[in-house]
C-alpha atoms as a PDB file:
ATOM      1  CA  UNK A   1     -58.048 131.895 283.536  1.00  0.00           C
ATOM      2  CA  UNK A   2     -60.582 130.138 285.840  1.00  0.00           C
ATOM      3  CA  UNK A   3     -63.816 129.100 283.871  1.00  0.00           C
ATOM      4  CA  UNK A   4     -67.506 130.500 285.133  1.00  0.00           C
ATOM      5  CA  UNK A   5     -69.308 128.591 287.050  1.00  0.00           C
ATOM      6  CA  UNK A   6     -72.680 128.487 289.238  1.00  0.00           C
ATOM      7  CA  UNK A   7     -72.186 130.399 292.515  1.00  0.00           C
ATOM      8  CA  UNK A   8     -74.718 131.560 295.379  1.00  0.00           C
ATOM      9  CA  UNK A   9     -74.862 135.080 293.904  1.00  0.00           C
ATOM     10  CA  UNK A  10     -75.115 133.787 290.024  1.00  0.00           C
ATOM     11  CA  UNK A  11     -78.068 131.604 291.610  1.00  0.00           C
ATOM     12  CA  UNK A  12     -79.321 135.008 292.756  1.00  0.00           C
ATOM     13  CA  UNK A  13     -79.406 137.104 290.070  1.00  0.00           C
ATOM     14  CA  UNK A  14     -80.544 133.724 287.990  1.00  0.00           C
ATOM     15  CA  UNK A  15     -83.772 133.166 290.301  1.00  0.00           C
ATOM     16  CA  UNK A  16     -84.930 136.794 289.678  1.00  0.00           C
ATOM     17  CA  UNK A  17     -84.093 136.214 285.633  1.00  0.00           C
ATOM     18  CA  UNK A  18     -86.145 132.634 285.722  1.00  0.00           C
ATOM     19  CA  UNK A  19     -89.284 134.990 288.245  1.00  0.00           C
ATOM     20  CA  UNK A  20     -89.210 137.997 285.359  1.00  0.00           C
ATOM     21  CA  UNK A  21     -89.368 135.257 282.681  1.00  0.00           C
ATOM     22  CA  UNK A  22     -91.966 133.816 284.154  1.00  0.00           C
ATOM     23  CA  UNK A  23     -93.800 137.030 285.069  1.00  0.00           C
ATOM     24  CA  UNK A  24     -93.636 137.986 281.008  1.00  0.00           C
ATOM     25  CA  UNK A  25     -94.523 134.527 279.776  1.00  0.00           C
ATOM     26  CA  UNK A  26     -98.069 134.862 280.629  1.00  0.00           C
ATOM     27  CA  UNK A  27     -98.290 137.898 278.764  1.00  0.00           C
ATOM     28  CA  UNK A  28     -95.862 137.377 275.805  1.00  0.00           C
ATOM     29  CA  UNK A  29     -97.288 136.898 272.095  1.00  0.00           C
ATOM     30  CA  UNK A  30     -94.417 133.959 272.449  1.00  0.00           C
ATOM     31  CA  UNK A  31     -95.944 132.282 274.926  1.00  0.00           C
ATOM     32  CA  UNK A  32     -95.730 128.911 273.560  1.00  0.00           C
ATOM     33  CA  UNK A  33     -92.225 129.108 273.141  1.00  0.00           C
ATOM     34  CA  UNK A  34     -90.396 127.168 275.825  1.00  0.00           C
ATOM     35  CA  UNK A  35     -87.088 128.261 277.099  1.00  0.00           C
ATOM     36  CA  UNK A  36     -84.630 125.228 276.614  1.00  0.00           C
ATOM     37  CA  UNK A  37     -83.023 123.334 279.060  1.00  0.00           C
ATOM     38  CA  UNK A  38     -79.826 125.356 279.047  1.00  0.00           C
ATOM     39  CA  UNK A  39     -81.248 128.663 279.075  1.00  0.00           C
ATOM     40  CA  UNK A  40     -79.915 131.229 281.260  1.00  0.00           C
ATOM     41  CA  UNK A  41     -83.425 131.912 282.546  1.00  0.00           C
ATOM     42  CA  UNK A  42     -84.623 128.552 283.409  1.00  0.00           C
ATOM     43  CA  UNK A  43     -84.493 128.070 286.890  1.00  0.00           C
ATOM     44  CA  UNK A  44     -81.548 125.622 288.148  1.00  0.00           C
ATOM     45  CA  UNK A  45     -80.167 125.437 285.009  1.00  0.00           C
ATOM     46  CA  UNK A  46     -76.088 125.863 284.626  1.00  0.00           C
ATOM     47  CA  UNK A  47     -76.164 129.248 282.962  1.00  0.00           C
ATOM     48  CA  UNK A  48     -78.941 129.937 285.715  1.00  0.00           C
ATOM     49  CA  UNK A  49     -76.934 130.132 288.253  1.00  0.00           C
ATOM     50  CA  UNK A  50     -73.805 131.502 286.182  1.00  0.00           C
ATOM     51  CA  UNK A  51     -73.334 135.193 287.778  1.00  0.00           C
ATOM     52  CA  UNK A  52     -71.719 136.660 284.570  1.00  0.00           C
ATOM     53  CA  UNK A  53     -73.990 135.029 282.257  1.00  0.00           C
ATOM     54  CA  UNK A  54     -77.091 136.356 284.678  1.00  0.00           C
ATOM     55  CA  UNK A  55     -75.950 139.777 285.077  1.00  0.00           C
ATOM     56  CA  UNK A  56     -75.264 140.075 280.734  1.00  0.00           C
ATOM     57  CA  UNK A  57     -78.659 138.890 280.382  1.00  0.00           C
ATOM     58  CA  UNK A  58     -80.581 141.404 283.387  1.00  0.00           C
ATOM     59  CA  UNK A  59     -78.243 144.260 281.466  1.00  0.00           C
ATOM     60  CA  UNK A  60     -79.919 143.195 278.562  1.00  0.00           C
ATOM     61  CA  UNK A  61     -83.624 142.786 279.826  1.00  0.00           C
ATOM     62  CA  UNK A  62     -83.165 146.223 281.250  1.00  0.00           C
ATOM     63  CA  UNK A  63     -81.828 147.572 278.093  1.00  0.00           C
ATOM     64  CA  UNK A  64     -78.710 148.984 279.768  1.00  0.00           C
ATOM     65  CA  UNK A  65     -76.842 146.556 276.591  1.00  0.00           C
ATOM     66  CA  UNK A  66     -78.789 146.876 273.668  1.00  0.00           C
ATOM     67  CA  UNK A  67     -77.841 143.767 272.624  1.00  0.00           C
ATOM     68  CA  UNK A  68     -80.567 140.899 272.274  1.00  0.00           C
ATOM     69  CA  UNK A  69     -79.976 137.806 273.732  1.00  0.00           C
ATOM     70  CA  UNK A  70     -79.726 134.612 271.443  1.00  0.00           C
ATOM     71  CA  UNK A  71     -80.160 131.442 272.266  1.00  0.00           C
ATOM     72  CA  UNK A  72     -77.403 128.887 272.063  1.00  0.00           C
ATOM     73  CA  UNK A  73     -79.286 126.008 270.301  1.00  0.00           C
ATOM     74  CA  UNK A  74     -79.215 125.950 266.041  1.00  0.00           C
ATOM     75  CA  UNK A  75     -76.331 128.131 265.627  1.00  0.00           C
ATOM     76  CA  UNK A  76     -75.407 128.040 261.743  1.00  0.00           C
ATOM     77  CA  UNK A  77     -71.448 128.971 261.275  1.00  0.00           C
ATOM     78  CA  UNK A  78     -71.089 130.024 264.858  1.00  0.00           C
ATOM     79  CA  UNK A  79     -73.735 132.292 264.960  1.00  0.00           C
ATOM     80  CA  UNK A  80     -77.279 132.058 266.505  1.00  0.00           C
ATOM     81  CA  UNK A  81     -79.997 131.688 264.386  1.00  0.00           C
ATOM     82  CA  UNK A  82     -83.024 132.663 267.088  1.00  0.00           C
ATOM     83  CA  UNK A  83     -83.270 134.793 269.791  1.00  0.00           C
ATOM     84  CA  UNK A  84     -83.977 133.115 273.342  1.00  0.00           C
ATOM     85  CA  UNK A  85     -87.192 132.149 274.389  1.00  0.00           C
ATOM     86  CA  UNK A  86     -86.672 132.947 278.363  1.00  0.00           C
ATOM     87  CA  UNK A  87     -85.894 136.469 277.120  1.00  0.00           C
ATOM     88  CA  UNK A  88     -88.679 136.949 274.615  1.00  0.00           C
ATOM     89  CA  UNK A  89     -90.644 136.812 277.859  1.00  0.00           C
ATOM     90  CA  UNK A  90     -88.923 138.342 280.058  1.00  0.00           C
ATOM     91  CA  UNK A  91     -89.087 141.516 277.532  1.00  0.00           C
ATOM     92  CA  UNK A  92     -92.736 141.010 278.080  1.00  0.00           C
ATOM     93  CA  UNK A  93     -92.907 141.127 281.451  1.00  0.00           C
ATOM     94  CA  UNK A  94     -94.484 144.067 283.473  1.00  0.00           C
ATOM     95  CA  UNK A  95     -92.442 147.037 284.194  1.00  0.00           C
ATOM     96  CA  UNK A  96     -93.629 147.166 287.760  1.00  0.00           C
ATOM     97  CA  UNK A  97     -93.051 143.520 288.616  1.00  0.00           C
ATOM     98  CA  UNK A  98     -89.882 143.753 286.934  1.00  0.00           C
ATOM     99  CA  UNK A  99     -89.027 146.703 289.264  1.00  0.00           C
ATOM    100  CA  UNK A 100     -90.082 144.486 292.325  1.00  0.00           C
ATOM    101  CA  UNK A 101     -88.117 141.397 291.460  1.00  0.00           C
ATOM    102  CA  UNK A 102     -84.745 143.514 290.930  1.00  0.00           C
ATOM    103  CA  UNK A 103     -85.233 145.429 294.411  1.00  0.00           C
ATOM    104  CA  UNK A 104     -85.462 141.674 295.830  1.00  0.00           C
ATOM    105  CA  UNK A 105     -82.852 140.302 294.373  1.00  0.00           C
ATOM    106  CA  UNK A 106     -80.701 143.643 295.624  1.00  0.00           C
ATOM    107  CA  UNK A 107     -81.886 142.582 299.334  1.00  0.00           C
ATOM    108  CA  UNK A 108     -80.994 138.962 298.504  1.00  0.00           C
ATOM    109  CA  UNK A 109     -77.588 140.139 297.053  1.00  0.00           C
ATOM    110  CA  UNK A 110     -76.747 142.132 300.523  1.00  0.00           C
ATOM    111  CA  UNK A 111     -77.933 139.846 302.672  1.00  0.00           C
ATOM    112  CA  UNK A 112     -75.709 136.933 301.178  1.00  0.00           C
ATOM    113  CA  UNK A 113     -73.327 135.439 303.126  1.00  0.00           C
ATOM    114  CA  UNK A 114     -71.585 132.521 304.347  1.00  0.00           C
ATOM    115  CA  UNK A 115     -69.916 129.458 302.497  1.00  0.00           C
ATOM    116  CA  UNK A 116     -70.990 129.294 298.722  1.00  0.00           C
ATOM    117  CA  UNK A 117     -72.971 126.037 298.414  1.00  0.00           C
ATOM    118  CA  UNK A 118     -73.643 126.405 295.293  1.00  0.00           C
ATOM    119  CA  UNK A 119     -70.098 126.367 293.707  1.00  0.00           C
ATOM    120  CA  UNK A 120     -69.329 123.625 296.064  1.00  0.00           C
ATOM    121  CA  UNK A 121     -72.058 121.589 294.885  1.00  0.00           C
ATOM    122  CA  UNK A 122     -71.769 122.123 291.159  1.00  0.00           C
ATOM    123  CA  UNK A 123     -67.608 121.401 291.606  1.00  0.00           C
ATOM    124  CA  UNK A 124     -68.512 118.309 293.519  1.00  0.00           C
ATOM    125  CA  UNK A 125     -71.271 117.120 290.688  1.00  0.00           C
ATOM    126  CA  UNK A 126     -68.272 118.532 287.735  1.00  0.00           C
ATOM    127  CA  UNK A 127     -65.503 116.417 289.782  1.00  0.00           C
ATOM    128  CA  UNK A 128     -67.831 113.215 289.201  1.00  0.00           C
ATOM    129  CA  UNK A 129     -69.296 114.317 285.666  1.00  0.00           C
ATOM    130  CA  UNK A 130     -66.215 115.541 284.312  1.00  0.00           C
ATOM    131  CA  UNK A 131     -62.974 114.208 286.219  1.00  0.00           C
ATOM    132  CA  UNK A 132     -60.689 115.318 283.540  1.00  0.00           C
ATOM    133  CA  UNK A 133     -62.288 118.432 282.690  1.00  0.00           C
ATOM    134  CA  UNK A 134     -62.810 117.711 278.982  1.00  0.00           C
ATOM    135  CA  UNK A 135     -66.408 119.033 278.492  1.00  0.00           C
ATOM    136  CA  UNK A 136     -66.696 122.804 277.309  1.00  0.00           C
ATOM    137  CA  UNK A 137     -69.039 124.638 279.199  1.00  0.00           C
ATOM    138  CA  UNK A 138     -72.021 123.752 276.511  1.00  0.00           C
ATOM    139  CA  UNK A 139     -71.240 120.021 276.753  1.00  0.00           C
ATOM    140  CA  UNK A 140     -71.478 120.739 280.801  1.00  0.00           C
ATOM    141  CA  UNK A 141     -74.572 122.202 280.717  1.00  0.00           C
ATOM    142  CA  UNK A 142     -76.392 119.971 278.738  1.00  0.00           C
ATOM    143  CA  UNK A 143     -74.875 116.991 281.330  1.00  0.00           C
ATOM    144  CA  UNK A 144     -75.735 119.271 284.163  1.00  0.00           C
ATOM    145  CA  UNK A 145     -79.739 120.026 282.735  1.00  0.00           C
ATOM    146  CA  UNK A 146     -80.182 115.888 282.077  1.00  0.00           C
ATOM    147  CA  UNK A 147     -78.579 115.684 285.568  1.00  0.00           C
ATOM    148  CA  UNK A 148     -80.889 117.473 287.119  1.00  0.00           C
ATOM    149  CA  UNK A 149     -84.287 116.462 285.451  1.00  0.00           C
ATOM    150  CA  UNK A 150     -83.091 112.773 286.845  1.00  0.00           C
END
């Protein structure tokens, strides 16, 4: 089974989960909370750009899963101890903007074509990270966030 990984259209749907984050920050009682450096809705992160991991966390947002998203970071026994910050706010963000983002991101979706750049340049950065694939995918994010803050 081939592992996710960032593509054009997880970059998509990512950008609209990092603009609705954003959107509710502002006006979230959380607001001091930062999202961390992994988190599936900060922008250019791995799980950013990650179409699965995008489109379980809109689904969520948008209560269609009535799950709540956790964050990754201070698990205890394999299980997360928090919820994630870049959701908290996205939960608070307005229902109108929200509506506006998701009709954008539908436009960007159809209009998305050509080569995928975006899996091409994340395998070229994994094939120099990781050469021998040993990382998991939370050990490759974490290289891939320091990565790009460099």
């Amino acid at each position: 089974m081939e592992r996710e990984r960032p593509s054009k259209h997880g970059k998509i749907l990512g950008d609209a989960l990092a603009t609705i984050s954003e959107a509710g920050r502002s006006s979230s009682e959380v607001s001091d909370l930062d999202p961390c450096a992994t988190c599936a809705f900060r922008r250019g992160s791995m799980p950013n750009q990650m179409a699965a991991t995008g489109l379980t966390a809109l689904n969520i947002v948008l209560r269609i899963d009535s799950d709540d998203f956790a964050c990754h970071h201070g698990m205890k026994d394999g299980n997360p101890t928090r919820l994630c910050a870049g959701y908290l706010h996205a939960k608070a963000a307005p229902f109108e903007m929200v509506k506006s983002e998701i009709s954008a991101m539908k436009d960007r979706l159809a209009d998305m074509s050509g080569p995928d750049e975006v899996r091409a340049a994340f395998d070229a950065w994994r094939a120099r990270s990781d050469p021998s694939s040993t990382l998991d995918d939370y050990q490759l994010a974490r290289l891939f966030a320091r990565s790009e803050r460099q």
